[in-house]
PDB file of N, CA and C in Angstrom:
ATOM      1  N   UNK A   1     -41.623 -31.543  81.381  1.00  0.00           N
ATOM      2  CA  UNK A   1     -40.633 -30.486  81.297  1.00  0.00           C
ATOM      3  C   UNK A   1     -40.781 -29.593  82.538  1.00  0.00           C
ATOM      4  N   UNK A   2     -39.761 -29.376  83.805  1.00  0.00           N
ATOM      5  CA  UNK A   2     -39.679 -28.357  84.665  1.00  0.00           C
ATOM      6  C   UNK A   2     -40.347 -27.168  84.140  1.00  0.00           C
ATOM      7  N   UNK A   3     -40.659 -26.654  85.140  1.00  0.00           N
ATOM      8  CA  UNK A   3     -41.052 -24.923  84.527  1.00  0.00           C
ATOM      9  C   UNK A   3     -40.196 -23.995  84.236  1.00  0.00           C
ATOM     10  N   UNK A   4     -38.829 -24.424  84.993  1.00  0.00           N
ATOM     11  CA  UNK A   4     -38.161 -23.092  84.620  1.00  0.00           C
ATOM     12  C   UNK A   4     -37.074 -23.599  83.077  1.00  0.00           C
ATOM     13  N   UNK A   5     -37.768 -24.480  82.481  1.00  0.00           N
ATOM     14  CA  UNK A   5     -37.221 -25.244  81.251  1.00  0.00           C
ATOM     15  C   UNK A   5     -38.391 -24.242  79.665  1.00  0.00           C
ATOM     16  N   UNK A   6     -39.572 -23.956  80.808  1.00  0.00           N
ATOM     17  CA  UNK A   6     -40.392 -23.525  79.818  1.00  0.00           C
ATOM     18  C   UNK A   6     -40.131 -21.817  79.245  1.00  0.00           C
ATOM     19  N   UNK A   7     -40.879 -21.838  77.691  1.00  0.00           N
ATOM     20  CA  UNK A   7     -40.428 -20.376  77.063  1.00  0.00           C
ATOM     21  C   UNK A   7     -41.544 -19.472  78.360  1.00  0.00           C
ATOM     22  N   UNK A   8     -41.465 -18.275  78.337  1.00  0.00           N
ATOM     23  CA  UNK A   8     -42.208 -17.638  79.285  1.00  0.00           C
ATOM     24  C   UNK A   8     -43.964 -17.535  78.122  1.00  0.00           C
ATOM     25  N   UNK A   9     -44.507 -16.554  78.999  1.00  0.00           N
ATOM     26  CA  UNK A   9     -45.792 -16.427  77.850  1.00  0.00           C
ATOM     27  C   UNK A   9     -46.045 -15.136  78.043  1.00  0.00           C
ATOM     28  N   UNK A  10     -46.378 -14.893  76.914  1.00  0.00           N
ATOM     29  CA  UNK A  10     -46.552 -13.204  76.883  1.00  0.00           C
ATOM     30  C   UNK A  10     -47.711 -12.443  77.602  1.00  0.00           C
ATOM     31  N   UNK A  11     -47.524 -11.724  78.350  1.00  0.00           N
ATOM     32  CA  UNK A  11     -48.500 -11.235  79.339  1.00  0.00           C
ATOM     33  C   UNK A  11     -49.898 -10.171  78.412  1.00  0.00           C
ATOM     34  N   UNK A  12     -49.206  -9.858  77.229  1.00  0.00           N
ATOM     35  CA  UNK A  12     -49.998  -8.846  76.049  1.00  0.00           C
ATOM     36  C   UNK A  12     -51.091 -10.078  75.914  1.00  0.00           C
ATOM     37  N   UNK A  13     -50.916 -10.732  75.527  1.00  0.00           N
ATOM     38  CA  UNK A  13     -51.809 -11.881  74.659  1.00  0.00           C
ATOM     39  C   UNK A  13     -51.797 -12.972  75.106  1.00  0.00           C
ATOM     40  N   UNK A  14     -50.796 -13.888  75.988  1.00  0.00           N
ATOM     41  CA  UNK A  14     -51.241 -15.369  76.388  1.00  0.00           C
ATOM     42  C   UNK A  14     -50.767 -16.339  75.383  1.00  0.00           C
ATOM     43  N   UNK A  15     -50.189 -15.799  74.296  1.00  0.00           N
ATOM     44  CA  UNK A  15     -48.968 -16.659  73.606  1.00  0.00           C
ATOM     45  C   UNK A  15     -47.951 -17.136  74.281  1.00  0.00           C
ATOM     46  N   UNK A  16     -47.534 -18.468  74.352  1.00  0.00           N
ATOM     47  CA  UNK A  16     -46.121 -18.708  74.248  1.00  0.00           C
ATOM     48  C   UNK A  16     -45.091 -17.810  73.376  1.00  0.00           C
ATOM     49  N   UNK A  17     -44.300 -17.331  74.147  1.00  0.00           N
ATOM     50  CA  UNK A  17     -42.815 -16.757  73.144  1.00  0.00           C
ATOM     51  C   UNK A  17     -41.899 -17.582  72.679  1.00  0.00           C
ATOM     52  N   UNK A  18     -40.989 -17.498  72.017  1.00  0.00           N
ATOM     53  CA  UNK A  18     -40.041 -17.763  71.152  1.00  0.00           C
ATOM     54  C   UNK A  18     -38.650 -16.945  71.649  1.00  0.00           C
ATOM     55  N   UNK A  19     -37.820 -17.928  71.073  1.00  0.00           N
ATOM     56  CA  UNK A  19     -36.342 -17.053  71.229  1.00  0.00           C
ATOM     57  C   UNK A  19     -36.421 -15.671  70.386  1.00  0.00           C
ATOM     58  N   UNK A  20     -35.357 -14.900  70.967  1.00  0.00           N
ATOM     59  CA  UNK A  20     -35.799 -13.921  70.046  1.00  0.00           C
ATOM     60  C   UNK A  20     -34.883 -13.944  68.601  1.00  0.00           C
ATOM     61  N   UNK A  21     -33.862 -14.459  68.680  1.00  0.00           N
ATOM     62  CA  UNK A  21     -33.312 -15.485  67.223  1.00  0.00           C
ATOM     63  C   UNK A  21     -34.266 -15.683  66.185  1.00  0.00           C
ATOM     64  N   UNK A  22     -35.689 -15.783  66.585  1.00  0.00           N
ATOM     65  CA  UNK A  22     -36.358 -16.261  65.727  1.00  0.00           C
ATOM     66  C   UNK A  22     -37.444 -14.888  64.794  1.00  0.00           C
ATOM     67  N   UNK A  23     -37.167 -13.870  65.712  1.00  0.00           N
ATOM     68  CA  UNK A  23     -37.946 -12.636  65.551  1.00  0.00           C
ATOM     69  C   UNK A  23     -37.639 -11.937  64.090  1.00  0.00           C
ATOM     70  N   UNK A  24     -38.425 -11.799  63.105  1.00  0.00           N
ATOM     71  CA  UNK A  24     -38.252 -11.079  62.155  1.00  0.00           C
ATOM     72  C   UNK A  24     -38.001  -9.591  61.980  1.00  0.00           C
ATOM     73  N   UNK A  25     -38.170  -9.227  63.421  1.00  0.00           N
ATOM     74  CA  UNK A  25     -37.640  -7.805  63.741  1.00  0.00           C
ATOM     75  C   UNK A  25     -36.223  -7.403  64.316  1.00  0.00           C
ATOM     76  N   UNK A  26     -35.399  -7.140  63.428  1.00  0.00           N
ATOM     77  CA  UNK A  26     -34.433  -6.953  64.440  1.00  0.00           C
ATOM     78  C   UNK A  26     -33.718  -6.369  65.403  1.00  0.00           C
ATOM     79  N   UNK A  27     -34.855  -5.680  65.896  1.00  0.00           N
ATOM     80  CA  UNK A  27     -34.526  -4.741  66.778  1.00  0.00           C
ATOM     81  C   UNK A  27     -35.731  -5.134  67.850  1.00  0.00           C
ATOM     82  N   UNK A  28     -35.024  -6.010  68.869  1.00  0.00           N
ATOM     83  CA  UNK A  28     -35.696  -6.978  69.784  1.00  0.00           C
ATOM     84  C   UNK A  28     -34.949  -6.474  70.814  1.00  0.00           C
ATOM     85  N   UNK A  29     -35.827  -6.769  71.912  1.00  0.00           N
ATOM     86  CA  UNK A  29     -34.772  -5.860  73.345  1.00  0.00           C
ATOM     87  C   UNK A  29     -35.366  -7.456  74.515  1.00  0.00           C
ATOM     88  N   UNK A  30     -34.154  -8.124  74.300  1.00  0.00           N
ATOM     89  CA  UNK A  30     -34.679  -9.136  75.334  1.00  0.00           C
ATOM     90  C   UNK A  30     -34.046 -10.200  74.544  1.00  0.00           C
ATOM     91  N   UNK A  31     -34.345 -11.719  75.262  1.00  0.00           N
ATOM     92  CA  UNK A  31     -33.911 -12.972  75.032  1.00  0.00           C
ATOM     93  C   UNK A  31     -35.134 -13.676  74.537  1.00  0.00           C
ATOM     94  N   UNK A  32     -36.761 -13.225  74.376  1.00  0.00           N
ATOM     95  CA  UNK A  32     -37.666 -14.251  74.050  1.00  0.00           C
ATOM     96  C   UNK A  32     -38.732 -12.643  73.504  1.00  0.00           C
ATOM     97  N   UNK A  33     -39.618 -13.271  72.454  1.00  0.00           N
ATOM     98  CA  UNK A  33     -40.687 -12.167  71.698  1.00  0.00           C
ATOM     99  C   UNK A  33     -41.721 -13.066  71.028  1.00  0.00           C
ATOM    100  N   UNK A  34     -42.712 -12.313  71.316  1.00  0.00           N
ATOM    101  CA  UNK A  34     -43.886 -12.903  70.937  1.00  0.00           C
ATOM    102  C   UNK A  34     -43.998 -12.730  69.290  1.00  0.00           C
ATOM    103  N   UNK A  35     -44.250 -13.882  68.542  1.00  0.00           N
ATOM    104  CA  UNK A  35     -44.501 -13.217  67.349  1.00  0.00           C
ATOM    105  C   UNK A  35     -46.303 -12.884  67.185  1.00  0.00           C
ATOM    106  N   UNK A  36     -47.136 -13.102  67.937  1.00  0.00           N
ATOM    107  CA  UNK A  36     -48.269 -13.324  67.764  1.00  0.00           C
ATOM    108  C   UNK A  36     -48.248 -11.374  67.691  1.00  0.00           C
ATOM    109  N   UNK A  37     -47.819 -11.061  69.217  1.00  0.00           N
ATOM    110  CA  UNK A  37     -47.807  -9.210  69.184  1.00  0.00           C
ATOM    111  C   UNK A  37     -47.030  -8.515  68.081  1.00  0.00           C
ATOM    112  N   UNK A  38     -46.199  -9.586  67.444  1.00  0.00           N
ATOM    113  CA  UNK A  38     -44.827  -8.702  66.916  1.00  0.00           C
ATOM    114  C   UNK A  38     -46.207  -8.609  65.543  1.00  0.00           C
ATOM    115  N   UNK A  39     -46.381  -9.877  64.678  1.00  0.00           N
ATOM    116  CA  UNK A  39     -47.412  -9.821  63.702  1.00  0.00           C
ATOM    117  C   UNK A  39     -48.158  -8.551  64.001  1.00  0.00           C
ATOM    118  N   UNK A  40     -49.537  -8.737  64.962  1.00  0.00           N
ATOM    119  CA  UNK A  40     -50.545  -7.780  65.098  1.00  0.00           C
ATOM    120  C   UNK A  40     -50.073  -6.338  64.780  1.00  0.00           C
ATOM    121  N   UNK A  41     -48.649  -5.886  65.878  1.00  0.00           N
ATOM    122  CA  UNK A  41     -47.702  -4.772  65.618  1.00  0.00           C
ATOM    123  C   UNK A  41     -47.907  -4.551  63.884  1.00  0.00           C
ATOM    124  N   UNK A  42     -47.444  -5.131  63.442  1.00  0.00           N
ATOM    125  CA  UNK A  42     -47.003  -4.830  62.405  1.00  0.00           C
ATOM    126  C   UNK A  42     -48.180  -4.688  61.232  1.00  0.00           C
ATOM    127  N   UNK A  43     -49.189  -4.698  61.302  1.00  0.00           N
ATOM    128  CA  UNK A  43     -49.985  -4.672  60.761  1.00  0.00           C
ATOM    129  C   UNK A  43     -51.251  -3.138  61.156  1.00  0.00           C
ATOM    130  N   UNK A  44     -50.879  -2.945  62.324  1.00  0.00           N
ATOM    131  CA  UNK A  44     -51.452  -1.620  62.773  1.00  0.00           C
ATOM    132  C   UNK A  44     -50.292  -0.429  61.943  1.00  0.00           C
TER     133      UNK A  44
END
């Protein structure tokens, strides 16, 4: 897969992101969100 085919990775944590379609938050500011930060977020 090209690179510019790939999801980006989150600079917080080193996760791969996700569309943000997929985000259980809906109030997402962007085209891709980490759920690994969005989880942790949400738990603080």
């Amino acid at each position: 897969m090209p690179d510019d085919e790939r999801p980006p990775i989150c600079a917080r944590c080193g996760v791969t992101m996700v569309p943000a379609a997929l985000s259980a938050d809906e109030a997402h500011g962007g085209d891709w969100v980490c759920l690994e930060c969005e989880e942790l977020d949400e738990d603080e």
